[in-house]
C-alpha atoms as a PDB file:
ATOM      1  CA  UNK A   1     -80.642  48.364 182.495  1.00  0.00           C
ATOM      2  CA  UNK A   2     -79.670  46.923 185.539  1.00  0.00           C
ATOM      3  CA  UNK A   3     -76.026  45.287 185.396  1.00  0.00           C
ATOM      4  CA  UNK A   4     -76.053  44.668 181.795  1.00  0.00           C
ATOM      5  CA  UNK A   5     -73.757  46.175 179.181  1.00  0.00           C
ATOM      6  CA  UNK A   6     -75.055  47.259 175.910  1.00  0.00           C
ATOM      7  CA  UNK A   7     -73.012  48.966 173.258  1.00  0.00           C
ATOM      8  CA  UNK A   8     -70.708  50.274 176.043  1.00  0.00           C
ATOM      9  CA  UNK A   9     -73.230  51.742 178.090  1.00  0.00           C
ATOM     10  CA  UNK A  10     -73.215  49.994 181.675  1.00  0.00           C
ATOM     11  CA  UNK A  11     -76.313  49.668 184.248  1.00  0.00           C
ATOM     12  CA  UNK A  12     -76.590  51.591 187.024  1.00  0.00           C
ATOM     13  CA  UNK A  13     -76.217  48.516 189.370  1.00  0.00           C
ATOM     14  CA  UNK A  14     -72.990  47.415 186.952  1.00  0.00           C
ATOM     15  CA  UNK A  15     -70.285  47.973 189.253  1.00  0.00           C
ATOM     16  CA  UNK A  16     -72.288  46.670 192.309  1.00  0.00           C
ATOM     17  CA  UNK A  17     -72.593  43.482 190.119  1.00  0.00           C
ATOM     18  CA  UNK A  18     -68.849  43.021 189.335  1.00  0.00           C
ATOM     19  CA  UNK A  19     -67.794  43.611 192.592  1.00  0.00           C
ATOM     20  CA  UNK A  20     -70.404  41.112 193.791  1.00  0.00           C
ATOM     21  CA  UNK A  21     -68.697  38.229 191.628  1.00  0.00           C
ATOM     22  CA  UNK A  22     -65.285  39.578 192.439  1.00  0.00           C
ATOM     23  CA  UNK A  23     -65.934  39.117 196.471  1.00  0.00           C
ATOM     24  CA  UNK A  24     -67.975  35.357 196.033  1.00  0.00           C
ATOM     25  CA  UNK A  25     -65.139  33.941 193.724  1.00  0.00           C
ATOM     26  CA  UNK A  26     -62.570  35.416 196.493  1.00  0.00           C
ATOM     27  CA  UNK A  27     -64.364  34.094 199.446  1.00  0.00           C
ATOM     28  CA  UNK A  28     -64.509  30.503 198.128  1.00  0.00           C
ATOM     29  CA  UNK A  29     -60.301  30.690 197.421  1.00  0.00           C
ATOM     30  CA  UNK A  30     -60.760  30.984 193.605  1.00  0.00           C
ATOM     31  CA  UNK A  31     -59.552  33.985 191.345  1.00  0.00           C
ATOM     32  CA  UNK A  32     -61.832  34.924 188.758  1.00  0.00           C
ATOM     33  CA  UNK A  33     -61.263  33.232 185.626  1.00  0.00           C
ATOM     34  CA  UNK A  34     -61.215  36.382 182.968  1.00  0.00           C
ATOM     35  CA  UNK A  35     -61.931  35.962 179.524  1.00  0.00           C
ATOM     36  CA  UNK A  36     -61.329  38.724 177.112  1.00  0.00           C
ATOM     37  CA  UNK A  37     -63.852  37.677 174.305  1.00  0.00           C
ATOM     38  CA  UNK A  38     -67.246  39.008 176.598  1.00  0.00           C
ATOM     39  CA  UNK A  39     -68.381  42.651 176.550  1.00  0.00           C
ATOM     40  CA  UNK A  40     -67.839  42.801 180.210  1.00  0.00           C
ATOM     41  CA  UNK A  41     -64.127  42.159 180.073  1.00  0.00           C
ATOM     42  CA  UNK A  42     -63.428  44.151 177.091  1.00  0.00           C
ATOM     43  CA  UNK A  43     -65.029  47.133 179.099  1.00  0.00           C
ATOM     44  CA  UNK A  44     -63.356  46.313 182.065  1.00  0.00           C
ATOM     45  CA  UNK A  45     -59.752  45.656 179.954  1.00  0.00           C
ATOM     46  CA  UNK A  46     -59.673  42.186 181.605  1.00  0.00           C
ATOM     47  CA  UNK A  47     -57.092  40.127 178.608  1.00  0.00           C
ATOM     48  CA  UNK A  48     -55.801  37.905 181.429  1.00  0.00           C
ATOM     49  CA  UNK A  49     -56.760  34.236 181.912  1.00  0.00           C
ATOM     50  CA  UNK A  50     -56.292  33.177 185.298  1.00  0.00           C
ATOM     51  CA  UNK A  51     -55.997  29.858 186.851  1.00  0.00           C
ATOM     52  CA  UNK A  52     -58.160  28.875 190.064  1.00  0.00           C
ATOM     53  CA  UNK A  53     -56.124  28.068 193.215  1.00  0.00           C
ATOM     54  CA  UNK A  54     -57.997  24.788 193.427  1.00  0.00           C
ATOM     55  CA  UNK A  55     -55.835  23.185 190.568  1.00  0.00           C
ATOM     56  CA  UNK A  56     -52.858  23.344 192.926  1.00  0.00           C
ATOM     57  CA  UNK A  57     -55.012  21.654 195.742  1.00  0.00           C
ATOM     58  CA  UNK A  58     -55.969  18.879 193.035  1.00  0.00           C
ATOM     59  CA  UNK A  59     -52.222  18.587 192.139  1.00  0.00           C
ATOM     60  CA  UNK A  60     -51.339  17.960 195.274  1.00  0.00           C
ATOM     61  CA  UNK A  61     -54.018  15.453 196.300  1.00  0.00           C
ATOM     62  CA  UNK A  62     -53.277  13.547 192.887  1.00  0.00           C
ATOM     63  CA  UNK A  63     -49.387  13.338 194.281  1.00  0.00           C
ATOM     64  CA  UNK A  64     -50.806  12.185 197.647  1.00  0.00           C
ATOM     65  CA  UNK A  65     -52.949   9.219 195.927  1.00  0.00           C
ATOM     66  CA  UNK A  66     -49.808   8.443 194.005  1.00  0.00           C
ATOM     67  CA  UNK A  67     -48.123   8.334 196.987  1.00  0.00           C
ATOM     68  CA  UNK A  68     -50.155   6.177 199.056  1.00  0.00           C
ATOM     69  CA  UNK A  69     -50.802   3.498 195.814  1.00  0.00           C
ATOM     70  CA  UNK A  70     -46.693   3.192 195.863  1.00  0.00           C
ATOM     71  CA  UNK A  71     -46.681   2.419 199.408  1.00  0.00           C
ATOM     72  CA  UNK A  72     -49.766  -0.133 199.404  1.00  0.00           C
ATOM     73  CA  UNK A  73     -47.720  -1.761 195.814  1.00  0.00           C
ATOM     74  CA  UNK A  74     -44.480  -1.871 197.982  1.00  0.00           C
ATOM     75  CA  UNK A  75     -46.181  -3.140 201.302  1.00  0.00           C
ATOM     76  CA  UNK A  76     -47.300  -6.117 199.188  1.00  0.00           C
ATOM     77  CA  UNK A  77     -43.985  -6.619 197.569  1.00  0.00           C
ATOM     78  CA  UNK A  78     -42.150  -6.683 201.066  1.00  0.00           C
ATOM     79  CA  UNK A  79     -44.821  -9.303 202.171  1.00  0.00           C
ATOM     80  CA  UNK A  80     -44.070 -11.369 199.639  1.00  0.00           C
ATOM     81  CA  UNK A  81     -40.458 -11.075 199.377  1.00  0.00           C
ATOM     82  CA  UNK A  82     -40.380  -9.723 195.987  1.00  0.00           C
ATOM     83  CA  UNK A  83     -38.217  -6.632 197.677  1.00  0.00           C
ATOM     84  CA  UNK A  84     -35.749  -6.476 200.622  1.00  0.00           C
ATOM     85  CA  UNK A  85     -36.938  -5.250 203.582  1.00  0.00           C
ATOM     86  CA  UNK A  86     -34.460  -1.964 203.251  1.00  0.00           C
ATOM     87  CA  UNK A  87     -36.244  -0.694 200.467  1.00  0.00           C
ATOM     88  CA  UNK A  88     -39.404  -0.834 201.547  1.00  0.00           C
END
């Protein structure tokens, strides 16, 4: 049977299995997203959907491009005199 769940009976190698994806997903900075329509997370009692750690890394680096386009935009206004030089 391996790590397969059939009908509520687990593999022998089941656990190993889980804990393998548990301990990959952790090492790369990313909690494991749980879904509670599979088999496996039913048996396990998983009901919780959690969200990866990257999407506050891509937050952030979305804010930084923001950033940095506002500052090229008001460089150019400054150049051209469009703004004062105190609020640039």
């Amino acid at each position: 049977m391996g790590a397969m769940t059939i009908d509520g009976q687990k593999g022998e190698k089941f656990e190993d299995y889980v804990d393998s994806l548990e301990d990959v997903n952790a090492s790369r900075g990313y909690f494991t997203v749980h879904n509670a329509r599979t088999k496996m997370d039913n048996f396990l009692g998983r009901k919780v959907m959690k969200i990866a750690v990257y999407a506050e890394k891509i937050a952030s680096r979305k804010q930084e491009a923001l950033n940095l386009a506002y500052l090229e935009f008001a460089e150019k206004l400054f150049v051209t005199g469009l703004i004062p030089a105190a609020r640039a």
